[in-house]
Protein backbone atom coordinates (compact mmCIF):
# COMPACT_ATOMS: atom_id res chain seq x y z
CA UNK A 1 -24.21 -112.15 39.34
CA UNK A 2 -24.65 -114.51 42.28
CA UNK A 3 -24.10 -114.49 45.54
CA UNK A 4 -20.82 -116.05 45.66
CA UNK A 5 -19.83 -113.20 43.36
CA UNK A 6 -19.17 -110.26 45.42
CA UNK A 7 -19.37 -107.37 42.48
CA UNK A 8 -20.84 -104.64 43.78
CA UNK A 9 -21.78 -105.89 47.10
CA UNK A 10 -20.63 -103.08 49.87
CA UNK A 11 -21.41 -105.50 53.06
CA UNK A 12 -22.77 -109.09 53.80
CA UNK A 13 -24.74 -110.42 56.48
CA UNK A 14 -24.91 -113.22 58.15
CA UNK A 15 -28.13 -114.43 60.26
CA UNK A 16 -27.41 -117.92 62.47
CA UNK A 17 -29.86 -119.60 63.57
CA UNK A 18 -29.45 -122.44 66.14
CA UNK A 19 -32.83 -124.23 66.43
CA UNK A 20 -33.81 -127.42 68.06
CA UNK A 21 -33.51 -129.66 65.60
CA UNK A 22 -34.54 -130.89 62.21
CA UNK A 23 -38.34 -130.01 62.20
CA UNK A 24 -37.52 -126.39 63.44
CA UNK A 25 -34.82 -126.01 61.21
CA UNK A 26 -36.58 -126.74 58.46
CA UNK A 27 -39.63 -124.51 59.60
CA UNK A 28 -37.46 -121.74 59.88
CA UNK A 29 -36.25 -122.63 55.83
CA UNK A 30 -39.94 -122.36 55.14
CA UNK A 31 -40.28 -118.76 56.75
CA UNK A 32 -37.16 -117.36 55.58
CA UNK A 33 -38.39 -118.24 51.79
CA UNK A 34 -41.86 -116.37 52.21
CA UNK A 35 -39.81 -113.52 53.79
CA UNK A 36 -37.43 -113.31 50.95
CA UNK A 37 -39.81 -113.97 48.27
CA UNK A 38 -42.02 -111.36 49.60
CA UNK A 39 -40.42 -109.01 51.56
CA UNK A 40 -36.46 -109.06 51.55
CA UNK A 41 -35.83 -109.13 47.75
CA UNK A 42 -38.17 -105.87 47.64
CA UNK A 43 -35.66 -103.98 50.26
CA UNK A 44 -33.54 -101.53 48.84
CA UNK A 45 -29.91 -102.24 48.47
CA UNK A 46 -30.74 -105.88 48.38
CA UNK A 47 -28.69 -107.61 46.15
CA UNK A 48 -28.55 -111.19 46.55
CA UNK A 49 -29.09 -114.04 49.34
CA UNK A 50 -28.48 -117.71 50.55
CA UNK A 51 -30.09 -120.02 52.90
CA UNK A 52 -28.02 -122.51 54.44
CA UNK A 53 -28.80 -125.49 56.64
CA UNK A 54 -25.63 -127.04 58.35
CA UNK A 55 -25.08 -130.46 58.10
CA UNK A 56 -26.10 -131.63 61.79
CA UNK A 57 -29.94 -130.35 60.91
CA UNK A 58 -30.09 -127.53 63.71
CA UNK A 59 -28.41 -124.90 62.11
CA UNK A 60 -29.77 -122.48 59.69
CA UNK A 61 -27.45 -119.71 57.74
CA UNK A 62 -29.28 -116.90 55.93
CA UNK A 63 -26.31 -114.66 54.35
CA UNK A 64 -27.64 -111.21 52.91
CA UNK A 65 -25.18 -109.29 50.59
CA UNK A 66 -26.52 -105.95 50.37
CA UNK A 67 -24.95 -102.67 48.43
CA UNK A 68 -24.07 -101.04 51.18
CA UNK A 69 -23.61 -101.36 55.37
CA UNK A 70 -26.70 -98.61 55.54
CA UNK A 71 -29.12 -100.94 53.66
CA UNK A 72 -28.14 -103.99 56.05
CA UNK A 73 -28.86 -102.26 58.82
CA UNK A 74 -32.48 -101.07 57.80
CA UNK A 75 -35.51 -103.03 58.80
CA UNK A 76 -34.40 -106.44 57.81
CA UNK A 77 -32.81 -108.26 60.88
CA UNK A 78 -35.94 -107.04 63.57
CA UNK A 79 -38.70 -107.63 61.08
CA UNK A 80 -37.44 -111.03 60.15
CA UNK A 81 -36.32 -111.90 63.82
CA UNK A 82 -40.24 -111.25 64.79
CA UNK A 83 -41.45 -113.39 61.41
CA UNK A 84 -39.21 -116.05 62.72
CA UNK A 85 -39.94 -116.04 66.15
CA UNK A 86 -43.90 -116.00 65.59
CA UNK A 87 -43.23 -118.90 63.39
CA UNK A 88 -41.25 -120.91 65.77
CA UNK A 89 -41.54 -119.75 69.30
CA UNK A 90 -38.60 -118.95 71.71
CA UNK A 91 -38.44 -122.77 72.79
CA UNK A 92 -37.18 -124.08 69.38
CA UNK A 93 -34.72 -120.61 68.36
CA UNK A 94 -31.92 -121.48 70.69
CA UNK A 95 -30.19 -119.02 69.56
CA UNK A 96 -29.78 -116.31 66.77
CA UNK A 97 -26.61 -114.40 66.18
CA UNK A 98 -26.33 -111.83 63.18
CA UNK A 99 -22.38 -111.10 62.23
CA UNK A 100 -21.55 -109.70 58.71
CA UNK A 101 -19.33 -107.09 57.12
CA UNK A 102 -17.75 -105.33 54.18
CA UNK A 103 -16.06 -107.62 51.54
CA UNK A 104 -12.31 -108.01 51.27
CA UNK A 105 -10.21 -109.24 48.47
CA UNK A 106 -10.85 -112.96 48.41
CA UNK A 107 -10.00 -116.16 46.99
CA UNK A 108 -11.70 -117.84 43.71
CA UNK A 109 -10.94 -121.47 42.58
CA UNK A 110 -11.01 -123.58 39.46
CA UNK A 111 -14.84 -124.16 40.08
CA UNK A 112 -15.88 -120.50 40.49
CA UNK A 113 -18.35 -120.90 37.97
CA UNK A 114 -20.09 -123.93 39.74
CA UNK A 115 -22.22 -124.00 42.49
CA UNK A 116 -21.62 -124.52 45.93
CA UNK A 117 -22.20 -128.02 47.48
CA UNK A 118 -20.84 -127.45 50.77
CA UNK A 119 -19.94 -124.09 52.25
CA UNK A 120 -18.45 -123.29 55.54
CA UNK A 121 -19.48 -119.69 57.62
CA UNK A 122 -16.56 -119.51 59.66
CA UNK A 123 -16.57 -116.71 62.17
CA UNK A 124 -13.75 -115.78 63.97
CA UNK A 125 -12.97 -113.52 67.07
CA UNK A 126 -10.22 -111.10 66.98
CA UNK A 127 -9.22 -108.32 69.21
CA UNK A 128 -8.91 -105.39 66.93
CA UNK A 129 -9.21 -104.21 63.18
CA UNK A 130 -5.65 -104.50 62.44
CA UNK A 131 -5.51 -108.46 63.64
CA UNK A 132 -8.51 -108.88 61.44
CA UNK A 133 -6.80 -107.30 58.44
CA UNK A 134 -4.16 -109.42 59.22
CA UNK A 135 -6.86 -112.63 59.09
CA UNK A 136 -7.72 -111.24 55.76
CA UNK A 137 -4.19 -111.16 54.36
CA UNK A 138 -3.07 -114.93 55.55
CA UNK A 139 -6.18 -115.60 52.91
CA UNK A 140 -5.40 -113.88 50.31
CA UNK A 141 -1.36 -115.65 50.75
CA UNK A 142 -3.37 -119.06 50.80
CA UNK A 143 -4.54 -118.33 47.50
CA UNK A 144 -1.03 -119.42 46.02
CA UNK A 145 -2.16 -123.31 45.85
CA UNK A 146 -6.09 -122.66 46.50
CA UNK A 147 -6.83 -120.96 43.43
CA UNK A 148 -6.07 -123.96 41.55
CA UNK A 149 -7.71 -126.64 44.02
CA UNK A 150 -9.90 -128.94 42.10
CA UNK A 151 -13.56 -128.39 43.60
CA UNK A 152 -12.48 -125.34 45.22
CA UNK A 153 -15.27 -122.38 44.45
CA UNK A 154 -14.15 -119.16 46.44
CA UNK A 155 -13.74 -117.54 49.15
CA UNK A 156 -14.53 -114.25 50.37
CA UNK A 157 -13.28 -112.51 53.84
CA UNK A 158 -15.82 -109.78 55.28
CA UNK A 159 -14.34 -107.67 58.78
CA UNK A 160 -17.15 -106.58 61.13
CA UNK A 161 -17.96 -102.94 61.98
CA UNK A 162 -16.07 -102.91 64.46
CA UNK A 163 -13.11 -104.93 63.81
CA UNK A 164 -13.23 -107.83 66.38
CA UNK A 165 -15.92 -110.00 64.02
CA UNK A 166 -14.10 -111.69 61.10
CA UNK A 167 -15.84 -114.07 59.20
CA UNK A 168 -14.79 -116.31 56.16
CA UNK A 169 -17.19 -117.36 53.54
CA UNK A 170 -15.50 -120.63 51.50
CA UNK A 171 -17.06 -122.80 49.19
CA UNK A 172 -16.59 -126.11 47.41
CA UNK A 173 -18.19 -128.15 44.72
CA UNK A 174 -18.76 -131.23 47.07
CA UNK A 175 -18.03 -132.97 50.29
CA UNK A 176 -15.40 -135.09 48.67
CA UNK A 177 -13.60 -131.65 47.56
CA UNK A 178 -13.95 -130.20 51.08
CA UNK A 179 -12.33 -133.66 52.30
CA UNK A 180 -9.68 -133.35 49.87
CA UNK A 181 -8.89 -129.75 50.55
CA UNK A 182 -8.97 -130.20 54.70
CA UNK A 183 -6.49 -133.09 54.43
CA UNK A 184 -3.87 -130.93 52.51
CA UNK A 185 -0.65 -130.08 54.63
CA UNK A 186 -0.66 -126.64 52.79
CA UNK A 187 -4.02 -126.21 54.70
CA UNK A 188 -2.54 -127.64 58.05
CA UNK A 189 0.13 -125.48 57.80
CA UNK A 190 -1.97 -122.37 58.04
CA UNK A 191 -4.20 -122.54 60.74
CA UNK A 192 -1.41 -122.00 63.75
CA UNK A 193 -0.89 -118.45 61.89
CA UNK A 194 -4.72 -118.12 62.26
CA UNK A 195 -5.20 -119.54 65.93
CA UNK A 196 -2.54 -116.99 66.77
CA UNK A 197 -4.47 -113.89 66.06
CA UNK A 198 -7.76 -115.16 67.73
CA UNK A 199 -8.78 -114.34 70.92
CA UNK A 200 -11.77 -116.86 71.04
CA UNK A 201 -12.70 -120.44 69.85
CA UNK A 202 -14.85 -120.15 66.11
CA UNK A 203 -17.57 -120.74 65.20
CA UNK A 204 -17.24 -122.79 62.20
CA UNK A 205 -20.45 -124.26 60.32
CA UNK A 206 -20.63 -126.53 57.83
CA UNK A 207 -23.50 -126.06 55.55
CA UNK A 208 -25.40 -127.10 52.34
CA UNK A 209 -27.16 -124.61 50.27
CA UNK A 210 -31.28 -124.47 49.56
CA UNK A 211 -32.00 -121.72 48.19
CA UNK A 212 -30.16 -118.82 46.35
CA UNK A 213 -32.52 -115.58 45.16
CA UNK A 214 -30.38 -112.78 43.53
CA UNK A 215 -32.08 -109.29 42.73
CA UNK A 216 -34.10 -108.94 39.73
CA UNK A 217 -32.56 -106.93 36.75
């Protein structure tokens, strides 16, 4: 299992970080690794998780999947937020926002078995479960031509709690397949059916991966 393989994962997390640039960004890398090395891989229900840093240096991803939504919402998010903020100090953590959800049906390309050199956390803002569902089922449809895109990895859709947080989790072997895929038409032609169901601009962030630690056994 990794962590772009959902099996058996009953929610996902998703811990942004918005720092103040490079140096803090790459002080917060540093802290989440001791915390998941000696703390987060120990929690129960943990199954696997990624750090991210986007590609303009200030953002940091940490994506949890965890067996169920009761083991996300243990200790994990306050005990790391402290970690991180005695690390870094309120001046450099701009910002920290902490979306996530259960796993839909998702996408999964010709290079599902590679890893990931560019990934994309896009988080969207709908206005109720049922336009969410429906954010879920325009990717699933898209998987007609994207399941055969060269470079393409997966994707995976996960609906908040509460229905009005939808995020998407894709993945691609390298930039040049993430150029290749975002110049398609078939791509172009989809995102009017998306913009229609939001109710707020994305977030969308465009990140490499550092580190991946799955659970032991």
């Amino acid at each position: 299992m990794t962590s772009a393989d959902p099996a058996g994962e009953g929610f996902r997390t998703f811990l942004v970080l918005r720092t103040g640039g490079p140096g803090a960004s790459a002080a917060a890398l540093d802290t989440l690794h001791t915390e998941v090395a000696h703390r987060i891989s120990r929690l129960d229900g943990f199954l696997s998780c990624r750090t991210h840093l986007g590609l303009d240096g200030d953002v940091v991803v940490h994506t949890v999947g965890w067996r169920d939504e009761a083991s996300a919402r243990g200790t994990y998010p306050a005990t790391l937020g402290e970690a991180l903020l005695a690390r870094l100090g309120r001046q450099v953590m701009l910002r920290t926002d902490l979306v996530g959800g259960a796993p839909g049906p998702g996408v999964r390309g010709p290079a599902s078995a590679m890893p990931p050199g560019l990934a994309c956390v896009a988080i969207r803002y709908v206005a109720d479960r049922a336009a969410g569902e429906a954010m879920a089922e325009l990717l699933l449809r898209s998987g007609d031509w994207k399941k055969d895109f060269p470079g393409f990895v997966s994707a995976t859709p996960y609906l908040g709690p509460d229905g009005t947080t939808y995020v998407n989790y894709p993945q691609w072997t390298d930039r040049a397949a993430f150029d290749a895929y975002m110049a398609d038409p078939r791509n172009a032609a989809g995102q009017q059916d998306i913009a229609d169901l939001e109710v707020a601009p994305p977030d969308l962030l465009l990140c490499t991966l550092v580190t991946e630690t799955v659970a032991a056994g």
